[in-house]
Protein backbone atom coordinates (compact mmCIF):
# COMPACT_ATOMS: atom_id res chain seq x y z
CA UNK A 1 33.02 179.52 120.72
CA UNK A 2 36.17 177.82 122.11
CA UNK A 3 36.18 175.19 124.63
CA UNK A 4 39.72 173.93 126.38
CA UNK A 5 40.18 171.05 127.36
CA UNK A 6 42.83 168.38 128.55
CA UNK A 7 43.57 165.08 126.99
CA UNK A 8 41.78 163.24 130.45
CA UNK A 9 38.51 165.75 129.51
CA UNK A 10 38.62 163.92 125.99
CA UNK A 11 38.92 160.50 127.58
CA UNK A 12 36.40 161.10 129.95
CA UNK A 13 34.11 162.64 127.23
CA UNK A 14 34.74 159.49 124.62
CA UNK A 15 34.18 157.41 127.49
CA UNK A 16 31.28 158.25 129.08
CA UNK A 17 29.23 158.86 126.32
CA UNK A 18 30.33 155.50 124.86
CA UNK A 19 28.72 154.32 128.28
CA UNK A 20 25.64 156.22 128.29
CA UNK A 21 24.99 154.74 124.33
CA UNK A 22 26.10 151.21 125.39
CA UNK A 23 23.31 151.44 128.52
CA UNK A 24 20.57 152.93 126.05
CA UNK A 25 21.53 150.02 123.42
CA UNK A 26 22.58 152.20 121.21
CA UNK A 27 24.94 152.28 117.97
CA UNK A 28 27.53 149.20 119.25
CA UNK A 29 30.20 150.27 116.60
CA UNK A 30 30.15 153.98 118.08
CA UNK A 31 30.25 152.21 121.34
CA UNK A 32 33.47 150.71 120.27
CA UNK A 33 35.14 153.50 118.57
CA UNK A 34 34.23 156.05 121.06
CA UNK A 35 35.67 154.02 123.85
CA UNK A 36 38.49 152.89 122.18
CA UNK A 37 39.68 156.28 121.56
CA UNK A 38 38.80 156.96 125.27
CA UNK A 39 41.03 154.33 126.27
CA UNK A 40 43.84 154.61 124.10
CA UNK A 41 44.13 158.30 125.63
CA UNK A 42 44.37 156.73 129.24
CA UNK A 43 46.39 154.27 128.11
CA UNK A 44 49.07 157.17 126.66
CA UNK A 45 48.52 159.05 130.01
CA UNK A 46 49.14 155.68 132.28
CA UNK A 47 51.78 154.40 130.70
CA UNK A 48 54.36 156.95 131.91
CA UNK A 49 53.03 156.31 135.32
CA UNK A 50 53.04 152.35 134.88
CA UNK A 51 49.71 152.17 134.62
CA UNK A 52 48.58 150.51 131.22
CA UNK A 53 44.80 149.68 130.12
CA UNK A 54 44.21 145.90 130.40
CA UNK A 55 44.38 145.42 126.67
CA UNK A 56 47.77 146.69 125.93
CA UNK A 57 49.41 144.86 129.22
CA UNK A 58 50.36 141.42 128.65
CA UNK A 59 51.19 140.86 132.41
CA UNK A 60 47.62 140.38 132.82
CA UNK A 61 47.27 137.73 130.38
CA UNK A 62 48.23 133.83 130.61
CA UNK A 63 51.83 133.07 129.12
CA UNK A 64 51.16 133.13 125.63
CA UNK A 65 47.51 134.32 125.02
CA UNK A 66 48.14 138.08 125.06
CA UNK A 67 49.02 138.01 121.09
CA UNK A 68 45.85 136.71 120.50
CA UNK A 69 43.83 138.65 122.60
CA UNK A 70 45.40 141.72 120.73
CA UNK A 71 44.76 140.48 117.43
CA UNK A 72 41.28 140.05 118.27
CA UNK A 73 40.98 143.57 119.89
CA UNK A 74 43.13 145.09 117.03
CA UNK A 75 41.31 143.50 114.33
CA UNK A 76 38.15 145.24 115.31
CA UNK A 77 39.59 148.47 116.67
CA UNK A 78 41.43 148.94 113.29
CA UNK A 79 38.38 147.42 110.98
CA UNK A 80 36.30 150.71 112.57
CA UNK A 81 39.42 153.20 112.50
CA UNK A 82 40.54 152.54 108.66
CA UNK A 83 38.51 152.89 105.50
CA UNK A 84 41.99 152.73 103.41
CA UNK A 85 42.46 148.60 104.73
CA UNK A 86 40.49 146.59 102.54
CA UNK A 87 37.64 149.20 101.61
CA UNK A 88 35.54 146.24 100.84
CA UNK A 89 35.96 143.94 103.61
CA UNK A 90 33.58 143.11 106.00
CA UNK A 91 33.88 142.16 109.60
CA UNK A 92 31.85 139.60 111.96
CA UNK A 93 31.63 142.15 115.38
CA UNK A 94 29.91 141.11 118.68
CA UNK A 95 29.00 143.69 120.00
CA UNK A 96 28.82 142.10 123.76
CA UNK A 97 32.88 142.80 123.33
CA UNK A 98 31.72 146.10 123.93
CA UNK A 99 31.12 145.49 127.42
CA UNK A 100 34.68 144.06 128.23
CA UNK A 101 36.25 147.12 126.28
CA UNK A 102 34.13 149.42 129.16
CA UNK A 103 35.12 147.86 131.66
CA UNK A 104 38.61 148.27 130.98
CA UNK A 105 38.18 152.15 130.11
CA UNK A 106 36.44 152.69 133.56
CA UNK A 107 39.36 150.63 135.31
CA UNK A 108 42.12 152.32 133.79
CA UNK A 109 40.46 156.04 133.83
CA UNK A 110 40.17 155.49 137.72
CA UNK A 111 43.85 154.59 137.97
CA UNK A 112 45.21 157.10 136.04
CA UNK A 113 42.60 159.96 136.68
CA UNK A 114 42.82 159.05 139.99
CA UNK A 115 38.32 159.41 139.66
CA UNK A 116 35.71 158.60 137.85
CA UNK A 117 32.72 160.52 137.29
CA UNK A 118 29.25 159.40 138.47
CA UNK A 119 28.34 157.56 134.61
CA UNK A 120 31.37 155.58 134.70
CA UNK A 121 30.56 154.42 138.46
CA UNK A 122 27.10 153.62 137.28
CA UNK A 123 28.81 151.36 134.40
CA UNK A 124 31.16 149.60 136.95
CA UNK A 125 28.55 148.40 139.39
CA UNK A 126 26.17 147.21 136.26
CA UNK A 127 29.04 145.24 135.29
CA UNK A 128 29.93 144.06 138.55
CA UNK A 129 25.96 143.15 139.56
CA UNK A 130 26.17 141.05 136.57
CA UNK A 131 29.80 139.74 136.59
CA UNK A 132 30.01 138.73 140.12
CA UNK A 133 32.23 135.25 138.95
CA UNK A 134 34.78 137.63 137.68
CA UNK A 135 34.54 140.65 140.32
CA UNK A 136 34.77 141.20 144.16
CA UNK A 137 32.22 143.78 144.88
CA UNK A 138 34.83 145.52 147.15
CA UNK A 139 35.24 149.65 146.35
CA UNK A 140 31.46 149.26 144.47
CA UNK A 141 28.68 151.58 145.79
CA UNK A 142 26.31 149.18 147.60
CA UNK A 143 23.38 148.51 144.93
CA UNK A 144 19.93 147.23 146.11
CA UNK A 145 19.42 143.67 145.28
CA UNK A 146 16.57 144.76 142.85
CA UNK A 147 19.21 146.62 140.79
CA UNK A 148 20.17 143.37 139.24
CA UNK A 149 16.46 142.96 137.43
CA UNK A 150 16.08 146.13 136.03
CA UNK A 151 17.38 147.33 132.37
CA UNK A 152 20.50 148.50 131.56
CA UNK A 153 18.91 151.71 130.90
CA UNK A 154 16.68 151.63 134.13
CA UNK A 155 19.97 150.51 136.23
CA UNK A 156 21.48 153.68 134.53
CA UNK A 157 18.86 155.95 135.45
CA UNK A 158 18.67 154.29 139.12
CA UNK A 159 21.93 154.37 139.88
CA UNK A 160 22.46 158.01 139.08
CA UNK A 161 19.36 159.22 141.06
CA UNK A 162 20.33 156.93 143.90
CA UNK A 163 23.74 157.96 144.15
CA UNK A 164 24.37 160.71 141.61
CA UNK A 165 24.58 163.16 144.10
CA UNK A 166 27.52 161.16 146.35
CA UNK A 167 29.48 160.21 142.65
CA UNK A 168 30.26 163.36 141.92
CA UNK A 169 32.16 164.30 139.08
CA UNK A 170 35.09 162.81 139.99
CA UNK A 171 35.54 161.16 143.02
């Protein structure tokens, strides 16, 4: 069998089932990688169009703190990607990072896709529910206040029965 598919079908693939293992608490480094790879395909998509992933566009950053920030990122990113850099090293991951990193996929696969599929929108308004000092919920689905108490995984499987019929595929 032979499946074709486009680079935003691999992006969207890495990306939401990065999400759906970061809501079930699953493997945080495949989190990582898998939406890492997502992202750097959006970001190589968006970046024609002007439209670069948070972590690779220092106008989003104070003067001077976006060289950290990417040695930080990169550090990890590359720690995961290459076995042939220090083959014995270890590294001292958080794996809450992981909710920053998906946060920036699902913003940057909406403005370059133009979408985002009905997983993705479930990972946004988790993140917004619980961000709300860093978000507006403005263009977020409308969640019931008892949202905010349940489980990632419960929110997950809430969201989607809620409103998995009106976040289609890609809106």
């Amino acid at each position: 069998m032979t499946i074709t598919v486009t680079k935003t079908d691999v992006a969207r693939s890495q990306i939401d089932t990065a999400i759906e293992l970061w809501f079930g608490d699953r493997d945080p480094v495949s989190v990582h990688t898998l939406a890492c790879a997502g992202l750097d395909v959006m970001n190589a998509l968006g970046t024609p169009l002007g439209e670069l992933a948070m972590r690779y566009d220092p106008s989003r950053f104070k003067e001077g703190m976006f060289k950290d920030w990417l040695l930080v990122i990169t550090e990890i990113r590359n720690f995961f990607k290459h076995a042939d850099r220090n083959p014995e090293g270890t590294l001292d991951f958080k794996p809450s990072t992981n909710k920053y990193l998906l946060a920036d996929c699902v913003d940057t696969f909406r403005r370059v896709s133009g979408g985002q599929t009905a997983v993705m929108q479930a990972y946004w308004a988790y993140f917004v529910v619980h961000n709300p000092r860093y978000f507006s919920p403005v263009g977020t689905k409308p969640i019931p206040v008892e949202f905010s108490e349940l489980s990632k995984e419960q929110f997950l499987e809430g969201f989607l029965s809620e409103f998995g019929q009106s976040a289609s595929s890609e809106e």
